[in-house]
PDB file of N, CA and C in Angstrom:
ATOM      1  N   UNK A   1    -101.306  -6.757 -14.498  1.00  0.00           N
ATOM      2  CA  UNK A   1    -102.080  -7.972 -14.582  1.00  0.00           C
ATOM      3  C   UNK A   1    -102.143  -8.631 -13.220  1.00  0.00           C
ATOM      4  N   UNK A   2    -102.977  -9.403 -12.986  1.00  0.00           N
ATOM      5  CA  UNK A   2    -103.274 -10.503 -11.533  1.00  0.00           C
ATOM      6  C   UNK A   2    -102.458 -11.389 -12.149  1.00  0.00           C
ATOM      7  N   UNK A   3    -101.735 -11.617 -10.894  1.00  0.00           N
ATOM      8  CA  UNK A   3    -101.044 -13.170 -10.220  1.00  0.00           C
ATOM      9  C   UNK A   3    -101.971 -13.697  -9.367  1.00  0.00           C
ATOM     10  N   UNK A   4    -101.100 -14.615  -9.966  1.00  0.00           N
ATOM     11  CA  UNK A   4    -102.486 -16.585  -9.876  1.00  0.00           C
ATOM     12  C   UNK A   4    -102.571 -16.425  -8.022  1.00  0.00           C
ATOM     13  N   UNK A   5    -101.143 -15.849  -7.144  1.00  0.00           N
ATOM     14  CA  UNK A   5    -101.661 -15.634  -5.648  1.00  0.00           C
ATOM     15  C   UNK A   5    -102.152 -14.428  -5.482  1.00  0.00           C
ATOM     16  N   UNK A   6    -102.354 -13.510  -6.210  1.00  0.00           N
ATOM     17  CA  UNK A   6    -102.254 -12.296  -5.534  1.00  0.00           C
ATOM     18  C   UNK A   6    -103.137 -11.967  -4.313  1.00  0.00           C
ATOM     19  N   UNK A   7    -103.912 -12.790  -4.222  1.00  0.00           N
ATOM     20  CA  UNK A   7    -105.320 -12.859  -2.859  1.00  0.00           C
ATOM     21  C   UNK A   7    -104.828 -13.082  -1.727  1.00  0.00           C
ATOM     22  N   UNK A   8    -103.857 -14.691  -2.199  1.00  0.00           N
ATOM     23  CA  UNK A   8    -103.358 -14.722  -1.174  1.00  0.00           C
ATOM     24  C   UNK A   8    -102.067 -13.753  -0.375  1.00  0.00           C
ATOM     25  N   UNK A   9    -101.544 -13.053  -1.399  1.00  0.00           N
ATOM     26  CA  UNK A   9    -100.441 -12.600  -1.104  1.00  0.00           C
ATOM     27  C   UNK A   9    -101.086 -10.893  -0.249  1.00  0.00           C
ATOM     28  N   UNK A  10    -102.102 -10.312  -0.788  1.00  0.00           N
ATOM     29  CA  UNK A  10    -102.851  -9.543  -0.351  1.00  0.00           C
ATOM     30  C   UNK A  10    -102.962  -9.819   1.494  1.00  0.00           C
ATOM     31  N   UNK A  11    -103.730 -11.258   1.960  1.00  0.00           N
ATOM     32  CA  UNK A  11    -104.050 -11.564   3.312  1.00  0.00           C
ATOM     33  C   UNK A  11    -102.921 -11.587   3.782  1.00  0.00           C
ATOM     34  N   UNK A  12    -101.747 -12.332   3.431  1.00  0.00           N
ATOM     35  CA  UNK A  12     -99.927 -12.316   4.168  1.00  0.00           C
ATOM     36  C   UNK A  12     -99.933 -11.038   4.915  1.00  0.00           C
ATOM     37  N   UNK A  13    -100.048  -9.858   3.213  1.00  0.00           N
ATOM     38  CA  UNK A  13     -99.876  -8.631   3.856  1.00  0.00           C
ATOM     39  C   UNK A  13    -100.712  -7.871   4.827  1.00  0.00           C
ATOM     40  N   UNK A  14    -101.885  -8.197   4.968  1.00  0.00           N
ATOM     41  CA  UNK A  14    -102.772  -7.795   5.843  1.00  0.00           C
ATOM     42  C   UNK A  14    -102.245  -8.019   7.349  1.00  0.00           C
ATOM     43  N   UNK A  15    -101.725  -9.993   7.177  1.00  0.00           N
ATOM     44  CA  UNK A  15    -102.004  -9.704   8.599  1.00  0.00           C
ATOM     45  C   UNK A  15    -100.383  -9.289   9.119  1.00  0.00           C
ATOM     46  N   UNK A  16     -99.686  -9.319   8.418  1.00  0.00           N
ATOM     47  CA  UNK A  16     -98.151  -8.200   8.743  1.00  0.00           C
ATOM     48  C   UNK A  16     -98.012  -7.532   9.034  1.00  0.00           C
ATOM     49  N   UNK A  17     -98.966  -6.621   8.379  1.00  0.00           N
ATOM     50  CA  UNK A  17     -99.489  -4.982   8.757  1.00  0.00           C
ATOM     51  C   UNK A  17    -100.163  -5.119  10.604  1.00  0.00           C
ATOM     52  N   UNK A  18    -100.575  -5.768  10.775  1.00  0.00           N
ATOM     53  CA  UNK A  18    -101.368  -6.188  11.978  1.00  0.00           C
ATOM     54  C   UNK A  18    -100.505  -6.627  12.851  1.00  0.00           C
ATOM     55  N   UNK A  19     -99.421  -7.250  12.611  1.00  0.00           N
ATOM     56  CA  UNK A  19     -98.484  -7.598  13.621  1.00  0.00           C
ATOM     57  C   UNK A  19     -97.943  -6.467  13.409  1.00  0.00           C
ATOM     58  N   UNK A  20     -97.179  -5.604  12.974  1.00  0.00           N
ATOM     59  CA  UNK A  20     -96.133  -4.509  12.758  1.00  0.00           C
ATOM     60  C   UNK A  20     -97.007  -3.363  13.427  1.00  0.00           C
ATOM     61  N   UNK A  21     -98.337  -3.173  13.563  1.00  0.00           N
ATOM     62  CA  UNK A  21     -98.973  -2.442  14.920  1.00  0.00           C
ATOM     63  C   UNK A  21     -98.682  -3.090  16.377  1.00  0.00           C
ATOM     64  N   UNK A  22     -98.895  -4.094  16.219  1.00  0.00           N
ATOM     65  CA  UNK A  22     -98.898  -5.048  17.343  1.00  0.00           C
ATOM     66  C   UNK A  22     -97.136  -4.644  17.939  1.00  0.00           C
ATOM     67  N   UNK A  23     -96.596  -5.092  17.104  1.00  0.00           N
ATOM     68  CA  UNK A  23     -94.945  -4.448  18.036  1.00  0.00           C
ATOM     69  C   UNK A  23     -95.235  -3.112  18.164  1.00  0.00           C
ATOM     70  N   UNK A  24     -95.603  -1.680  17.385  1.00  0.00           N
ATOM     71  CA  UNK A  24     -95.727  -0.872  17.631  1.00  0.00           C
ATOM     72  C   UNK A  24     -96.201  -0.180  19.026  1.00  0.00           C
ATOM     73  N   UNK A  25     -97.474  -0.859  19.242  1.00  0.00           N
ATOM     74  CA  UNK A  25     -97.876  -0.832  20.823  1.00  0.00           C
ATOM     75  C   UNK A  25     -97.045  -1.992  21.666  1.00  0.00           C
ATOM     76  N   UNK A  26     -96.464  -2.594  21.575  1.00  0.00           N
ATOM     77  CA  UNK A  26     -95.588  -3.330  22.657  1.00  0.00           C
ATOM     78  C   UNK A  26     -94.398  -2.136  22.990  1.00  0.00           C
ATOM     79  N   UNK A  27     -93.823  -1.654  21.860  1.00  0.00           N
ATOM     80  CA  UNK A  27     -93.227  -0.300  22.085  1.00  0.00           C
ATOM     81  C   UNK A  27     -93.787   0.923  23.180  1.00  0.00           C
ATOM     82  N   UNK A  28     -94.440   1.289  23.317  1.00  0.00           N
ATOM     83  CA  UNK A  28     -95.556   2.414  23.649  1.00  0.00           C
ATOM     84  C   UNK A  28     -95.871   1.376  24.590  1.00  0.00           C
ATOM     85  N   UNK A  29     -95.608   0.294  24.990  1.00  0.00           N
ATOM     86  CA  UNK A  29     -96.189  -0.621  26.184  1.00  0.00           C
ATOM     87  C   UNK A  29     -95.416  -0.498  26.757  1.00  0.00           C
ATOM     88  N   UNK A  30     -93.545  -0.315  26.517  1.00  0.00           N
ATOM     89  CA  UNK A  30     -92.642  -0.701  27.272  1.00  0.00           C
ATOM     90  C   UNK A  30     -92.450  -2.083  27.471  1.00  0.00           C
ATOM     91  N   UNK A  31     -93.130  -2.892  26.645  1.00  0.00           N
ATOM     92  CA  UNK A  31     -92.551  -4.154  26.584  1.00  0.00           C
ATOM     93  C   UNK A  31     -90.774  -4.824  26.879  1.00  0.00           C
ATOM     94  N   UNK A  32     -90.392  -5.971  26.998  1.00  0.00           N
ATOM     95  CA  UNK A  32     -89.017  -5.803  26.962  1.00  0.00           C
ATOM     96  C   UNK A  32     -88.829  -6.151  25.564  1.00  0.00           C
ATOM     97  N   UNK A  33     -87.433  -5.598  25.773  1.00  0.00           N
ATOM     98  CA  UNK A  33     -86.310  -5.225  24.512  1.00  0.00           C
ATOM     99  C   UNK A  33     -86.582  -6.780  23.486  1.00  0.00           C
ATOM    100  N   UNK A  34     -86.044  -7.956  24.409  1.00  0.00           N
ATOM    101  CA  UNK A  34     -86.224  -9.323  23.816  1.00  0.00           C
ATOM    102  C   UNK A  34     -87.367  -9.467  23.345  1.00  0.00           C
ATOM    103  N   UNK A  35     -88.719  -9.291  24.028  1.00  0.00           N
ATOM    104  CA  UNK A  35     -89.722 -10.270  23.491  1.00  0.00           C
ATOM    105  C   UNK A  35     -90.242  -9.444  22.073  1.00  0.00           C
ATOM    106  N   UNK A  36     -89.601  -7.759  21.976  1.00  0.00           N
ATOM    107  CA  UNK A  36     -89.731  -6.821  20.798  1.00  0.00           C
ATOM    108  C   UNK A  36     -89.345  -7.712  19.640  1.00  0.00           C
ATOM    109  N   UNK A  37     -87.593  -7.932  19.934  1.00  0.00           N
ATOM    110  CA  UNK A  37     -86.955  -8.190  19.395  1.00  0.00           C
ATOM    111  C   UNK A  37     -87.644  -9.865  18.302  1.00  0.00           C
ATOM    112  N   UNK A  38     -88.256 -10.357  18.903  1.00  0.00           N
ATOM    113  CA  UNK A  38     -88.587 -11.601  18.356  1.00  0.00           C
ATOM    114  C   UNK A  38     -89.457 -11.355  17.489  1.00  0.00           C
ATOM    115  N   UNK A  39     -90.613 -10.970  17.863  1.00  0.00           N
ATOM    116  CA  UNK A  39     -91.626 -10.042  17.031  1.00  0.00           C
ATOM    117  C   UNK A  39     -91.005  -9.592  15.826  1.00  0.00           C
ATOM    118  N   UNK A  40     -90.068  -8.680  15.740  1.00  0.00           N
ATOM    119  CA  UNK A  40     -89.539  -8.533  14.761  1.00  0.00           C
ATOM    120  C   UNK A  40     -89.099  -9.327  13.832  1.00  0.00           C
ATOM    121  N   UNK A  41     -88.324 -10.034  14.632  1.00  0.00           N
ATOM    122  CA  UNK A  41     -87.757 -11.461  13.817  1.00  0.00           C
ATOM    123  C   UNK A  41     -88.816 -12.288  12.906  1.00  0.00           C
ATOM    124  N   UNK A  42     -90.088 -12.187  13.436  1.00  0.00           N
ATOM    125  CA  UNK A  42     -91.146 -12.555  12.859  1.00  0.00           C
ATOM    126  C   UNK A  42     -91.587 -11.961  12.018  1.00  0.00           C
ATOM    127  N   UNK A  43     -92.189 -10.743  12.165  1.00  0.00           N
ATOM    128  CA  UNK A  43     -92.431 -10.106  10.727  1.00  0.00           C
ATOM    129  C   UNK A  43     -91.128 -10.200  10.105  1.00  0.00           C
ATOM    130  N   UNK A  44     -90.065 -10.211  10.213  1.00  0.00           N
ATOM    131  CA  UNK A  44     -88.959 -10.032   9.167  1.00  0.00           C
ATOM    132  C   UNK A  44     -89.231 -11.506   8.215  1.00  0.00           C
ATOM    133  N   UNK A  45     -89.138 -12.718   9.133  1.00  0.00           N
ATOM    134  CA  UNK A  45     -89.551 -14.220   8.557  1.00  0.00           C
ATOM    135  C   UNK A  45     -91.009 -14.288   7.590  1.00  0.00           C
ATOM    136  N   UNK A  46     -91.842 -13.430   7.901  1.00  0.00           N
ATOM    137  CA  UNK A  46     -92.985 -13.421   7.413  1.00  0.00           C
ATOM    138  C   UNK A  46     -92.810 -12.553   5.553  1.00  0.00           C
ATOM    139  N   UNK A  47     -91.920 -11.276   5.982  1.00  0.00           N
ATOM    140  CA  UNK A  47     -92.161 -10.635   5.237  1.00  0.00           C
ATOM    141  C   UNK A  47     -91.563 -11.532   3.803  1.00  0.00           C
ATOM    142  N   UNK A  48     -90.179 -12.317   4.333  1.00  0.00           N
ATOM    143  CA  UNK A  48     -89.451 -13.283   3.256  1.00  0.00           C
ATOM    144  C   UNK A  48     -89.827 -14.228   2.664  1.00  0.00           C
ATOM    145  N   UNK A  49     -91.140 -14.672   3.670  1.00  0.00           N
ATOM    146  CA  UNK A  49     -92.286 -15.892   3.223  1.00  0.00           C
ATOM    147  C   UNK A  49     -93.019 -14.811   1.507  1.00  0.00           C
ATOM    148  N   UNK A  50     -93.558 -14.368   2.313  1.00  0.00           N
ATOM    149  CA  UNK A  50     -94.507 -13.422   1.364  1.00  0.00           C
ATOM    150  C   UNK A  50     -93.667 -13.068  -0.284  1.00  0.00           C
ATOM    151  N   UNK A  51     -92.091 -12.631  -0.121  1.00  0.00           N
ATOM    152  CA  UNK A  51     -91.531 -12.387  -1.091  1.00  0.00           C
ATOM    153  C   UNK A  51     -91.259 -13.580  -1.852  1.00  0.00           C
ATOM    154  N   UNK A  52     -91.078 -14.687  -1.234  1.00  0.00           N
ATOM    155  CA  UNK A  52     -90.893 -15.967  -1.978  1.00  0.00           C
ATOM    156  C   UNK A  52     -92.048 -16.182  -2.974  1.00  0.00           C
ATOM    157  N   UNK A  53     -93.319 -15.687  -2.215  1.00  0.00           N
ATOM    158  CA  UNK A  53     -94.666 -16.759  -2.983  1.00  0.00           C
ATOM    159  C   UNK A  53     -94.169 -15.435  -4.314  1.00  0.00           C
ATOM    160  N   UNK A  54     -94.297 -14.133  -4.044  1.00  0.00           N
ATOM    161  CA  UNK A  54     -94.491 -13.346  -5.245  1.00  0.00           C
ATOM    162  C   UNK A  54     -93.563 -13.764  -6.260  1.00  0.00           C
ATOM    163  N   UNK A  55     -92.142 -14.084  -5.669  1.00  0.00           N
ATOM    164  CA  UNK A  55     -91.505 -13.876  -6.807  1.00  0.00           C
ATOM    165  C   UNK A  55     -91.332 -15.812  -7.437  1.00  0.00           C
ATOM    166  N   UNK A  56     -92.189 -16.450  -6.698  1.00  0.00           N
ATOM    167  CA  UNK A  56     -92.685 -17.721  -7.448  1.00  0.00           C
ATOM    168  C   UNK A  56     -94.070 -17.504  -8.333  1.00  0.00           C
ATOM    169  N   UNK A  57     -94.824 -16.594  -8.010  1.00  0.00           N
ATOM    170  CA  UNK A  57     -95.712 -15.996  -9.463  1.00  0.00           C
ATOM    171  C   UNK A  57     -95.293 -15.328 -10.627  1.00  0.00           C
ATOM    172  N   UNK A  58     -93.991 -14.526 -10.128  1.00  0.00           N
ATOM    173  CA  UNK A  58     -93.470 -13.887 -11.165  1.00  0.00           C
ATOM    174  C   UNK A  58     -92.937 -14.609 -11.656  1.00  0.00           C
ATOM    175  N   UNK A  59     -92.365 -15.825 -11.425  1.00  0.00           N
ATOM    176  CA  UNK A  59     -91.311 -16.676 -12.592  1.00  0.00           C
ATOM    177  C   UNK A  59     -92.306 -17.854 -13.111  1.00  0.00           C
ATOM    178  N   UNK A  60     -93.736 -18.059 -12.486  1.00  0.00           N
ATOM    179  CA  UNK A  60     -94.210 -18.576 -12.856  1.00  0.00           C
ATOM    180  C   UNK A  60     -95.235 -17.654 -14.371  1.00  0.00           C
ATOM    181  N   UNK A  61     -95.134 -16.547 -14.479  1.00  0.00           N
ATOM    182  CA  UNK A  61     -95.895 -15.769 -15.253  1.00  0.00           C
ATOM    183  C   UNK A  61     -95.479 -14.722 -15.980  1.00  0.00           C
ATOM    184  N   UNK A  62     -95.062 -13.968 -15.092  1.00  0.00           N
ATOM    185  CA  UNK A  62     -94.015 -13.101 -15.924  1.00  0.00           C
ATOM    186  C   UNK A  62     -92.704 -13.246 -16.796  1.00  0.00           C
ATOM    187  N   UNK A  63     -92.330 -14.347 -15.817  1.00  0.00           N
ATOM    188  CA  UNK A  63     -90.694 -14.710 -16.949  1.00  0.00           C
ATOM    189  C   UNK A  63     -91.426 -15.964 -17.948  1.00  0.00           C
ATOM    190  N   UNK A  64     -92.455 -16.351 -17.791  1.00  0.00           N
ATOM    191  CA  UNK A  64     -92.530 -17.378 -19.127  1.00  0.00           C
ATOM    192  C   UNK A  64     -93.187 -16.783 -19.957  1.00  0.00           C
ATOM    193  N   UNK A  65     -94.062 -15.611 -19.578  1.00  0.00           N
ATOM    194  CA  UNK A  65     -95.137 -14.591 -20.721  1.00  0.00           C
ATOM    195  C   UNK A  65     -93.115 -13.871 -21.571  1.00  0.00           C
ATOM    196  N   UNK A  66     -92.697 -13.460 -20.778  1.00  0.00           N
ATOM    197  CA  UNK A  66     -91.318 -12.679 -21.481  1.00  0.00           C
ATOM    198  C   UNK A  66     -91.077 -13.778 -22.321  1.00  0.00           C
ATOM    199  N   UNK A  67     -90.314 -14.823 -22.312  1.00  0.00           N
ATOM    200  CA  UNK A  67     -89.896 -15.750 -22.980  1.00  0.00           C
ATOM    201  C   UNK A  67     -91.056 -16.210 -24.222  1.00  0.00           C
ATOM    202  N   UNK A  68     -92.214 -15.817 -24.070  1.00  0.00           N
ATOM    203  CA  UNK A  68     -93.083 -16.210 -25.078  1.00  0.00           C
ATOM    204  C   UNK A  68     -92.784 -15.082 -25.832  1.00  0.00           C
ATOM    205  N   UNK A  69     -92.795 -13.868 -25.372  1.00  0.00           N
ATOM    206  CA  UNK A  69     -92.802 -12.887 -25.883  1.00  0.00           C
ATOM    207  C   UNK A  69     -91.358 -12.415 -26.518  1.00  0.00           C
ATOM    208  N   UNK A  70     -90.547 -12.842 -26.490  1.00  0.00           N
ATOM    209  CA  UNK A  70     -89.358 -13.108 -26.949  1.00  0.00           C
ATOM    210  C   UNK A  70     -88.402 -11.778 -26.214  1.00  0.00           C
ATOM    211  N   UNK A  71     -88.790 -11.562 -25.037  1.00  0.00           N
ATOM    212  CA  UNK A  71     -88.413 -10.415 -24.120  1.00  0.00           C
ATOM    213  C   UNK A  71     -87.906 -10.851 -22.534  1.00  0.00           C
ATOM    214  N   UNK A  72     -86.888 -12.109 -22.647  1.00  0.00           N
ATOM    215  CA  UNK A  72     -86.509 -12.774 -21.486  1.00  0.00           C
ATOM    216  C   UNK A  72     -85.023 -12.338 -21.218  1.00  0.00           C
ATOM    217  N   UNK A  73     -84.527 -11.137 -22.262  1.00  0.00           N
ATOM    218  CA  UNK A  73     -82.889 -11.303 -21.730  1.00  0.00           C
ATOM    219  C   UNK A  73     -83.713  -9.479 -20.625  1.00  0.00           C
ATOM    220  N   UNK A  74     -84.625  -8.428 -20.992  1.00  0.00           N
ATOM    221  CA  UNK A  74     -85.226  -7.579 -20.428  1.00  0.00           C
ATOM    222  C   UNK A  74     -85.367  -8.434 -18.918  1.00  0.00           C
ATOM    223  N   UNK A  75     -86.191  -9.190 -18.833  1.00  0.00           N
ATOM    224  CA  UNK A  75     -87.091  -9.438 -18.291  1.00  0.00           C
ATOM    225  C   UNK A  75     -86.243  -9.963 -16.931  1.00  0.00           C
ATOM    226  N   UNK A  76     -85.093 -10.918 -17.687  1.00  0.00           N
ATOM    227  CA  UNK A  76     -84.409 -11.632 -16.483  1.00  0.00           C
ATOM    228  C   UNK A  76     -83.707 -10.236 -15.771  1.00  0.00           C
ATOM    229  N   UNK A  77     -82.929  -9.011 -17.125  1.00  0.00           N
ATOM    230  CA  UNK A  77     -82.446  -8.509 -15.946  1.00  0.00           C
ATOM    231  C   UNK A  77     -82.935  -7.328 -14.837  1.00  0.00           C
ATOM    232  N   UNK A  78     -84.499  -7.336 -14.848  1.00  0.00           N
ATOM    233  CA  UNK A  78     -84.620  -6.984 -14.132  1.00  0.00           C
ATOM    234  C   UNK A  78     -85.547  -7.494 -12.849  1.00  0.00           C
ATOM    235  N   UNK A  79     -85.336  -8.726 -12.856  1.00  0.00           N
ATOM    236  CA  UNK A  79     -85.364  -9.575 -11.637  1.00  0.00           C
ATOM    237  C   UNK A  79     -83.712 -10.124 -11.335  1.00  0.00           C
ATOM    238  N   UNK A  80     -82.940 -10.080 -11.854  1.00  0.00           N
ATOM    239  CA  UNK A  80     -81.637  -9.759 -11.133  1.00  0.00           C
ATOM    240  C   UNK A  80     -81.471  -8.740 -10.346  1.00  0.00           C
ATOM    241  N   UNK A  81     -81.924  -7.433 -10.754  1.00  0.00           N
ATOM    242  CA  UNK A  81     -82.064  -6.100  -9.941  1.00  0.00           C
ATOM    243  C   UNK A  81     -82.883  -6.250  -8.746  1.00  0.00           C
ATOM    244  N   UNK A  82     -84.159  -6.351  -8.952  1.00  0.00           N
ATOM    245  CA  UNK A  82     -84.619  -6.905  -7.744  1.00  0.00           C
ATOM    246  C   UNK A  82     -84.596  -8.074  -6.595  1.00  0.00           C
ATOM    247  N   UNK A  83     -84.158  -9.036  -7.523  1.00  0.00           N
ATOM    248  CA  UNK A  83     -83.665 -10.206  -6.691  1.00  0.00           C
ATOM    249  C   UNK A  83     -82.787  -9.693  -5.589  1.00  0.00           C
ATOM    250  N   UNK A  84     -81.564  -8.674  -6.369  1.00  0.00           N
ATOM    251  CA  UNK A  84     -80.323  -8.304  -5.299  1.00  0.00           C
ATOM    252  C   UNK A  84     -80.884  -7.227  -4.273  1.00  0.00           C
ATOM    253  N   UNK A  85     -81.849  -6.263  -4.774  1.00  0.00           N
ATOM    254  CA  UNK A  85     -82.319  -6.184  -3.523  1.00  0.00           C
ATOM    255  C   UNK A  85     -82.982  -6.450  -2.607  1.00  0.00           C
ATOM    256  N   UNK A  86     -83.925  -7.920  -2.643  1.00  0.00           N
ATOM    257  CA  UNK A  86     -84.386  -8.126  -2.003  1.00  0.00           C
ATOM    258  C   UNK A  86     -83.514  -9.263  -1.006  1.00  0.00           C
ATOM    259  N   UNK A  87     -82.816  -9.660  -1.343  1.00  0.00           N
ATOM    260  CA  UNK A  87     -81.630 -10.638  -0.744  1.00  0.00           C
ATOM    261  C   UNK A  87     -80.957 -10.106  -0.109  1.00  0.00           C
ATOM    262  N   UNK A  88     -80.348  -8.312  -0.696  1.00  0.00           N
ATOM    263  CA  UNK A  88     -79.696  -7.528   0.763  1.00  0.00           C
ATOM    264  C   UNK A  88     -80.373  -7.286   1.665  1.00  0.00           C
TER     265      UNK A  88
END
């Protein structure tokens, strides 16, 4: 099913993908090590932005459709599963 962001969450990923070339050729540029390093830091900040909005659609939709559906002890645990990996 569509989430209420998924459009937006679609463009996040677009332009991530676009920076994560962008360090790629700073690599292949010989850029320095530091200004790599930040870049990274950025898509890494970006990528955690992006996981927040999703998994604020999913609890906005998925865990209350479960709970309607009388399928919330399923439902929670497997956004515990994913939660933990996305937090490691």
């Amino acid at each position: 099913h569509v989430h209420e962001k998924q459009e937006a969450v679609l463009k996040r990923l677009a332009r991530i993908e676009g920076h994560v070339r962008g360090i790629k050729r700073m690599v292949e540029e010989d850029v320095s090590c530091p200004e790599v390093l930040v870049q990274i830091a950025a898509v890494r900040a970006a990528l955690n932005s992006v996981g927040q909005v999703i998994l604020e659609d999913h609890l906005r939709s998925c865990m209350v459709k479960a709970v309607q559906d009388g399928d919330f002890e399923n439902a929670m645990r497997d956004l515990k599963k994913s939660l933990n990996q996305f937090i490691s």
